[in-house]
N, C-alpha and C. Protein backbone atom coordinates (compact mmCIF):
# COMPACT_ATOMS: atom_id res chain seq x y z
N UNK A 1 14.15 10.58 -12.14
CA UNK A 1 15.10 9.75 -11.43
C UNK A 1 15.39 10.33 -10.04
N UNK A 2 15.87 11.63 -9.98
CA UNK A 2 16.22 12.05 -8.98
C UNK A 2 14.55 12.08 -8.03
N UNK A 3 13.53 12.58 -8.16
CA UNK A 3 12.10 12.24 -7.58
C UNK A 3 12.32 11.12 -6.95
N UNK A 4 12.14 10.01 -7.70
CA UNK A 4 11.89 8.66 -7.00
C UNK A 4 13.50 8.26 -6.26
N UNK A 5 14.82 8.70 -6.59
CA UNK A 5 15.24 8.37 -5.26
C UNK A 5 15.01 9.04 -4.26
N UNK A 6 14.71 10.45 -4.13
CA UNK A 6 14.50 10.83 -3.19
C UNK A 6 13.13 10.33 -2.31
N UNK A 7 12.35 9.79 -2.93
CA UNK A 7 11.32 8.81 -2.18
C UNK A 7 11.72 8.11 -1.58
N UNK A 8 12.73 7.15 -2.15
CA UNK A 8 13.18 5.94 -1.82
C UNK A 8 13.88 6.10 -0.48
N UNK A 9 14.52 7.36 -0.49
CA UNK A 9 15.11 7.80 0.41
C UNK A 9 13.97 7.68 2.03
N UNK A 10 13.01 8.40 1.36
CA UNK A 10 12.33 8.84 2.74
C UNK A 10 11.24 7.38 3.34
N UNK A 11 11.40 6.28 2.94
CA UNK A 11 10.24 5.06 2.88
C UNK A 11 10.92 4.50 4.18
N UNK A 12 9.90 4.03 4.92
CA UNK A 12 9.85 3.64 6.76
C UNK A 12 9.60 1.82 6.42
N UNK A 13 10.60 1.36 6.96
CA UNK A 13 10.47 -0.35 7.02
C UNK A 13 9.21 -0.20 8.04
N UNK A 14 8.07 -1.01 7.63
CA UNK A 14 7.09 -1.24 8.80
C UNK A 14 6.49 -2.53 8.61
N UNK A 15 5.68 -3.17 10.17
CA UNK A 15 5.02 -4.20 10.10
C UNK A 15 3.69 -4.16 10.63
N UNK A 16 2.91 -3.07 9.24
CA UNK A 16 1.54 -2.73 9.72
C UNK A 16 0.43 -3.32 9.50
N UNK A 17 -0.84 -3.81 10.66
CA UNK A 17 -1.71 -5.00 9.74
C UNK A 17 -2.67 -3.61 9.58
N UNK A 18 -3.03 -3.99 8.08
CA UNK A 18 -4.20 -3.02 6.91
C UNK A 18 -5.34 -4.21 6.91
N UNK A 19 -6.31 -3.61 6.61
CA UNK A 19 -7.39 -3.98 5.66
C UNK A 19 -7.34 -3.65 3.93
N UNK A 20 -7.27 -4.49 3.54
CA UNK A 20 -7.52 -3.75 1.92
C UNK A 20 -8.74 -4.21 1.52
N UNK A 21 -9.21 -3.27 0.51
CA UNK A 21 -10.73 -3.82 -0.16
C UNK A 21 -10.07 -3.42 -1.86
N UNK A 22 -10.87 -4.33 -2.32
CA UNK A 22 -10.52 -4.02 -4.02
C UNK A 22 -12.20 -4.31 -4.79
N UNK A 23 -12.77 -3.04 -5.42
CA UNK A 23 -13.47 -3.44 -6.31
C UNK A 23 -15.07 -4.21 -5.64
N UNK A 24 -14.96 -3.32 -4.51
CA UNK A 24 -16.15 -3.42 -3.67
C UNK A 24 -16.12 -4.72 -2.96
N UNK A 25 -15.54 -5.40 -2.76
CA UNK A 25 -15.32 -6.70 -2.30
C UNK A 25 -14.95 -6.29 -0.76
N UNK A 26 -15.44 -7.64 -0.25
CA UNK A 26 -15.19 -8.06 1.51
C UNK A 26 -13.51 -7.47 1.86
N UNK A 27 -13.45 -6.49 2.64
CA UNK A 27 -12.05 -6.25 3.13
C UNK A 27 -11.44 -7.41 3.54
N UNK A 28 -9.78 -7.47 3.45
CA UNK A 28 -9.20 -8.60 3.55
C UNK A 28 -8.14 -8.46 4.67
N UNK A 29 -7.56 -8.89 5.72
CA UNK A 29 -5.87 -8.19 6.02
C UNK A 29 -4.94 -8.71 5.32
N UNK A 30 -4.15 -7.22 4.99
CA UNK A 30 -2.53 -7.63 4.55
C UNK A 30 -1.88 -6.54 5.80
N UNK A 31 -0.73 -6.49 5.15
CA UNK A 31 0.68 -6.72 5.70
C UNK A 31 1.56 -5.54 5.17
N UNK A 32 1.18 -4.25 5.79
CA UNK A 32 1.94 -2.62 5.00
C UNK A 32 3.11 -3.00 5.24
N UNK A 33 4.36 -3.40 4.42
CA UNK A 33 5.94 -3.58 4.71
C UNK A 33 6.60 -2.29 4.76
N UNK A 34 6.17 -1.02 3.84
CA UNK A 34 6.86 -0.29 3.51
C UNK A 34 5.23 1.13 3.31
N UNK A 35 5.97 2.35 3.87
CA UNK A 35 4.64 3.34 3.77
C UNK A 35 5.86 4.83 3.67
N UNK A 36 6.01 5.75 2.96
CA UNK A 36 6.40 6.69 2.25
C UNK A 36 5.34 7.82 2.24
N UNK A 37 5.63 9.02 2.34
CA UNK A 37 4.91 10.19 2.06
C UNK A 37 3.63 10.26 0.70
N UNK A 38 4.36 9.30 -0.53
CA UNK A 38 3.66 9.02 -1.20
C UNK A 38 3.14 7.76 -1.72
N UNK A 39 3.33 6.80 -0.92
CA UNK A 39 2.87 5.97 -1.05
C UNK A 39 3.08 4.23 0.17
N UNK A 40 2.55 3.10 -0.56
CA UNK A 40 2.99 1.82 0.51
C UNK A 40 3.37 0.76 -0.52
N UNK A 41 3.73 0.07 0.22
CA UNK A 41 4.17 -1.62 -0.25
C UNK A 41 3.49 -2.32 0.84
N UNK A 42 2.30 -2.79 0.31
CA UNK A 42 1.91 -4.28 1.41
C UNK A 42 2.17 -5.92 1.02
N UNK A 43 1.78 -6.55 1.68
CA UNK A 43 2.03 -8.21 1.37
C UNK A 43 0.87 -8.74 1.51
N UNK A 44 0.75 -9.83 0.65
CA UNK A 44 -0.73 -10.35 0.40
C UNK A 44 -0.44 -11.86 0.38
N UNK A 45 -1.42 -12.60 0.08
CA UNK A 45 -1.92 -13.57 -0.36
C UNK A 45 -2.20 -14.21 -2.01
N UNK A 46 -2.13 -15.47 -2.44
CA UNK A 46 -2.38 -15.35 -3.84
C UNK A 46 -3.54 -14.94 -3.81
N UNK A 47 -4.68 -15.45 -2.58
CA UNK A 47 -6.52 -15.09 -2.91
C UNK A 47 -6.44 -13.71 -3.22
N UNK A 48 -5.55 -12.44 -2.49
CA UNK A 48 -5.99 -11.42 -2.64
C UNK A 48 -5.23 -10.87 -3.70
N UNK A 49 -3.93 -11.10 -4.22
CA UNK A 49 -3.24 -10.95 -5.71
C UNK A 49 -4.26 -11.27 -6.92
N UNK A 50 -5.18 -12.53 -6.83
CA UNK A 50 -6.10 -12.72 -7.54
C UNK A 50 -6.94 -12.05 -7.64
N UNK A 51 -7.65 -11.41 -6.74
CA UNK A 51 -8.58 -10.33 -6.52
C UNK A 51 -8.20 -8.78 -6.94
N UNK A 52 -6.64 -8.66 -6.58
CA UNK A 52 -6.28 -7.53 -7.07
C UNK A 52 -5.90 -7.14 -8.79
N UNK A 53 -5.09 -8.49 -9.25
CA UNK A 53 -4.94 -8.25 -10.42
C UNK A 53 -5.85 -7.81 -11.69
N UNK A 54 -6.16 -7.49 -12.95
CA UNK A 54 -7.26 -7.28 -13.99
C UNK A 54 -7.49 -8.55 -14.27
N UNK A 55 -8.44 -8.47 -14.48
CA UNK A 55 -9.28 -9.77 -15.48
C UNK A 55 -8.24 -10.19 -16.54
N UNK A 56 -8.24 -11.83 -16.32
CA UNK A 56 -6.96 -12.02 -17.52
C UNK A 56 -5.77 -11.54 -17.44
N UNK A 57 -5.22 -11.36 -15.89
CA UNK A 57 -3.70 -10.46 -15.96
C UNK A 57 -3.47 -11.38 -14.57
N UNK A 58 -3.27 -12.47 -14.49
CA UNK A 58 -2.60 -13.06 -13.21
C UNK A 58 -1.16 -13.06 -12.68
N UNK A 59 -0.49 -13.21 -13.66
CA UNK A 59 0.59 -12.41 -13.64
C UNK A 59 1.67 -11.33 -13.04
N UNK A 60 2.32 -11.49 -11.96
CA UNK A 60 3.14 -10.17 -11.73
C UNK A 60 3.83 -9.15 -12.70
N UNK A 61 4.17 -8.09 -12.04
CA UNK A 61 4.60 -7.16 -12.90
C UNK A 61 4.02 -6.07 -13.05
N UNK A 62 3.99 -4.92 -13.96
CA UNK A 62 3.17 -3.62 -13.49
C UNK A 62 1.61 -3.58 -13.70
N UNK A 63 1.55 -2.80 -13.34
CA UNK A 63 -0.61 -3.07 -12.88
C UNK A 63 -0.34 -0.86 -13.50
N UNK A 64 -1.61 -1.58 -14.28
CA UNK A 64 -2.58 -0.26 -14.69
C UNK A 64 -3.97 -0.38 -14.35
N UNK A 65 -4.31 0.76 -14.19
CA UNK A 65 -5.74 0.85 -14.27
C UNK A 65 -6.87 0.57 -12.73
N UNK A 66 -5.74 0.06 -11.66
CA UNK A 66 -6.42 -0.76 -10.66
C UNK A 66 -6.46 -0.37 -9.29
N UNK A 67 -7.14 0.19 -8.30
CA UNK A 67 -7.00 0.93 -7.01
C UNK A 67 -7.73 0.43 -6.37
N UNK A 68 -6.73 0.39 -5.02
CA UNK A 68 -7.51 -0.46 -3.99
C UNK A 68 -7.51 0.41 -2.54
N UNK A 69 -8.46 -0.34 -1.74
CA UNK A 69 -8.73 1.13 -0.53
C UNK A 69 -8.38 0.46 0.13
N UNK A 70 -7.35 0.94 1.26
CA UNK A 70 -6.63 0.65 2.56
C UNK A 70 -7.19 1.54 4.03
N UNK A 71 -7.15 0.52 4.74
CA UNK A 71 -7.10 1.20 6.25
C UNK A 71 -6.72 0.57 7.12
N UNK A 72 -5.69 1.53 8.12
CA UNK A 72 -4.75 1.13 8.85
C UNK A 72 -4.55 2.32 9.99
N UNK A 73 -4.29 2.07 11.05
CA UNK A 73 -3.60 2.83 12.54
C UNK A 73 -1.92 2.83 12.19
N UNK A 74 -1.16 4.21 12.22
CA UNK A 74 0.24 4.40 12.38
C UNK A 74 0.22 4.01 14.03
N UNK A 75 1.30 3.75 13.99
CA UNK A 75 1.93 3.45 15.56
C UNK A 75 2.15 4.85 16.35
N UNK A 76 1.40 4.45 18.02
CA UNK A 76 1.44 5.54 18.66
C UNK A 76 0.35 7.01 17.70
N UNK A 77 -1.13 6.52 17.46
CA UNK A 77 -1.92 7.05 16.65
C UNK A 77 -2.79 6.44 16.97
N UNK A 78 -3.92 7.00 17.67
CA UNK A 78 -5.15 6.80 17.36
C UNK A 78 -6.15 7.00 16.36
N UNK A 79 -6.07 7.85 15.21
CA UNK A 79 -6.26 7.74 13.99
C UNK A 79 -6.27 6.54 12.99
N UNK A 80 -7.41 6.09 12.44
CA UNK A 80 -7.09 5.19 11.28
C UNK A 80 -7.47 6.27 10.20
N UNK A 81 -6.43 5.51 9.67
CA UNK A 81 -6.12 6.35 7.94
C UNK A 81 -7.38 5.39 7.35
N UNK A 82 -7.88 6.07 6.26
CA UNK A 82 -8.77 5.54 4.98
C UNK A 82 -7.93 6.41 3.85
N UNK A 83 -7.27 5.55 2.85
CA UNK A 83 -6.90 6.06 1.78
C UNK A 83 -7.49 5.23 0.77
N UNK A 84 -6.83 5.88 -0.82
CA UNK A 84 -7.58 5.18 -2.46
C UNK A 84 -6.11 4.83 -2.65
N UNK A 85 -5.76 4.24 -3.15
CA UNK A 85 -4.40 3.73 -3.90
C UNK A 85 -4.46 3.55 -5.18
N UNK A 86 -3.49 3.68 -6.20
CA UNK A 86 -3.14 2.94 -7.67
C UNK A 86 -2.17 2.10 -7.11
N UNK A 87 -2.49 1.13 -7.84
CA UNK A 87 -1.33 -0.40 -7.54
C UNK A 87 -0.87 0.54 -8.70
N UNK A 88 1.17 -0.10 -8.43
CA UNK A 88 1.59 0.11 -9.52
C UNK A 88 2.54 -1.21 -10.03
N UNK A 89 2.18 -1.78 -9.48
CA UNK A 89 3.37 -3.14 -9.55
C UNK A 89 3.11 -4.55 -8.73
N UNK A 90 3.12 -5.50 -9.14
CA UNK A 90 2.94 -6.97 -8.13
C UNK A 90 4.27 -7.66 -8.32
N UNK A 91 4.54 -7.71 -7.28
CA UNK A 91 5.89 -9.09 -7.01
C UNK A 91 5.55 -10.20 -6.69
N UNK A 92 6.02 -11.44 -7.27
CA UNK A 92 5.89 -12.83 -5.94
C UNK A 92 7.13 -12.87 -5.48
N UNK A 93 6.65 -12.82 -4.75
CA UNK A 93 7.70 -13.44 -3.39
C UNK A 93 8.11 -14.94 -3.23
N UNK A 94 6.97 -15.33 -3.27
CA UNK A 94 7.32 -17.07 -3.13
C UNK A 94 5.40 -17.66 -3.38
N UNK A 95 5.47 -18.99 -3.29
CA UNK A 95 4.10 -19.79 -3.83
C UNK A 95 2.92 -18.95 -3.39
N UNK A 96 3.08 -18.51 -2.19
CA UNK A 96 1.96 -17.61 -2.11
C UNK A 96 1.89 -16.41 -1.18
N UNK A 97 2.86 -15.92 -1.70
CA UNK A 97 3.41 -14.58 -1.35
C UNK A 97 3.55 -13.45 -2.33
N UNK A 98 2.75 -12.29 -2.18
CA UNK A 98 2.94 -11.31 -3.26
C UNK A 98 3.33 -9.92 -2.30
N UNK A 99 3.91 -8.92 -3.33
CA UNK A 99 3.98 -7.52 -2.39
C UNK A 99 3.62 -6.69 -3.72
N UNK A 100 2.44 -5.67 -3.57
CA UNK A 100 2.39 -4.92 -4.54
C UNK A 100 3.00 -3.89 -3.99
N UNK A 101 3.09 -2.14 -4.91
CA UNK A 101 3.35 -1.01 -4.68
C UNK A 101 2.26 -0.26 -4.77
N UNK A 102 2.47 0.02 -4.45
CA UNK A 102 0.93 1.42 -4.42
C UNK A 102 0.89 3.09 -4.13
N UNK A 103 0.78 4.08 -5.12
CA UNK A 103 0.57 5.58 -4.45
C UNK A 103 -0.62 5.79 -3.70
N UNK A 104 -0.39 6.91 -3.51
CA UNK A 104 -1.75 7.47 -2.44
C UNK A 104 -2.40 8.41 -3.53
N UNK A 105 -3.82 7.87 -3.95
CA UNK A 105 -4.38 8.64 -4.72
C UNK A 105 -5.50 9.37 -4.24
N UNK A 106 -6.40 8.92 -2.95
CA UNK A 106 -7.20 10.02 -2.29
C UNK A 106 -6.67 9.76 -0.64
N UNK A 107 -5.87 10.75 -0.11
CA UNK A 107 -5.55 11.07 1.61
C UNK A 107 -5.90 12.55 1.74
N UNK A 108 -6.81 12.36 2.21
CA UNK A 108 -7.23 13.96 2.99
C UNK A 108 -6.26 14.63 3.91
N UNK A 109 -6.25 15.90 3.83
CA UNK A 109 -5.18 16.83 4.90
C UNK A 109 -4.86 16.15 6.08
N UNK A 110 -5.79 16.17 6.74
CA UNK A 110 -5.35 15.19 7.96
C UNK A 110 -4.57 13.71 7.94
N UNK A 111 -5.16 13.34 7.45
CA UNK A 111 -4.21 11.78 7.06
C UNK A 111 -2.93 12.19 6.83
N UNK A 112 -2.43 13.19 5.53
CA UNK A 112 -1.81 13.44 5.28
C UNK A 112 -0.58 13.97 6.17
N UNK A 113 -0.99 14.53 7.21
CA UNK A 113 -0.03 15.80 8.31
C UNK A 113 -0.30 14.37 9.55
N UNK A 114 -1.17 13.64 9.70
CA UNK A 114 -0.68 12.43 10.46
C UNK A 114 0.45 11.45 9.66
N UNK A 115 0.44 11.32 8.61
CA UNK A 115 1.57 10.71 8.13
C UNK A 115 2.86 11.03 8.14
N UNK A 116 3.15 12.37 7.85
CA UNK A 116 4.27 13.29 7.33
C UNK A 116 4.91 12.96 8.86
N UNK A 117 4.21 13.64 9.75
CA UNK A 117 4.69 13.48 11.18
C UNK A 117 5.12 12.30 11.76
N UNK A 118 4.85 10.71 11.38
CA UNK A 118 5.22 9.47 11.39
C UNK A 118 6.49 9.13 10.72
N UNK A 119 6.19 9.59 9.27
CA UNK A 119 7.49 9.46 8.51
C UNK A 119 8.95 10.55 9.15
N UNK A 120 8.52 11.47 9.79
CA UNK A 120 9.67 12.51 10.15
C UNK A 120 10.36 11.70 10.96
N UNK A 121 9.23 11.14 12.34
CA UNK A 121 9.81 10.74 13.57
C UNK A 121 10.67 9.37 13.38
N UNK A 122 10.00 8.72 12.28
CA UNK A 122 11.18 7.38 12.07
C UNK A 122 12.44 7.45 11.35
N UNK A 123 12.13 8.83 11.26
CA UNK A 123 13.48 8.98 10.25
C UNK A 123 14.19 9.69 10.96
């Protein structure tokens, strides 16, 4: 409990455009709302909620098993990040509006110390 508020604590409102790819498929853009030391919240589409969810799981609500690869430029960064994610959760938002959650399951050092340094300065 105390972990995840203290996450909650440190998470940067943002309006970042990503690429996501899921499952070897054509990269798509979404919409990073929210990006944390350990992780993001982006916004999607139903096409790409469909694409993201398991076989037979259309459904919002928590997601196992499922990682999707993001890449994106922080602001004032010439760096694009390439990370691995675990979804951990899908919301709808509205008819065709979703926001999943997601950790950071492969960010290399660098990504990493470019992030930390983003998250410090907005905070």
């Amino acid at each position: 409990m105390l972990l995840a508020r203290k996450q909650r604590l440190r998470r940067v409102k943002t309006a970042l455009r990503a690429s996501m790819s899921v499952r070897g498929a054509k990269p798509q853009p979404v919409l990073i709302e929210e990006i944390s030391t350990a992780g993001l919240d982006f916004l999607c589409d139903r096409g790409a909620q469909c694409r993201i969810m398991p076989e037979g799981r259309k459904v919002p609500g928590p997601v196992f098993g499922v990682y999707v690869n993001m890449v994106f430029t922080l602001p004032n960064s010439a760096t694009e990040l390439h990370t691995r994610c675990r979804v951990l959760f899908c919301h709808r938002l509205s008819q065709d509006s979703y926001r999943f959650g997601c950790e950071f399951h492969q960010l290399d050092e660098e990504a990493q110390e470019t992030l930390n340094a983003f998250i410090r300065e907005a905070l």
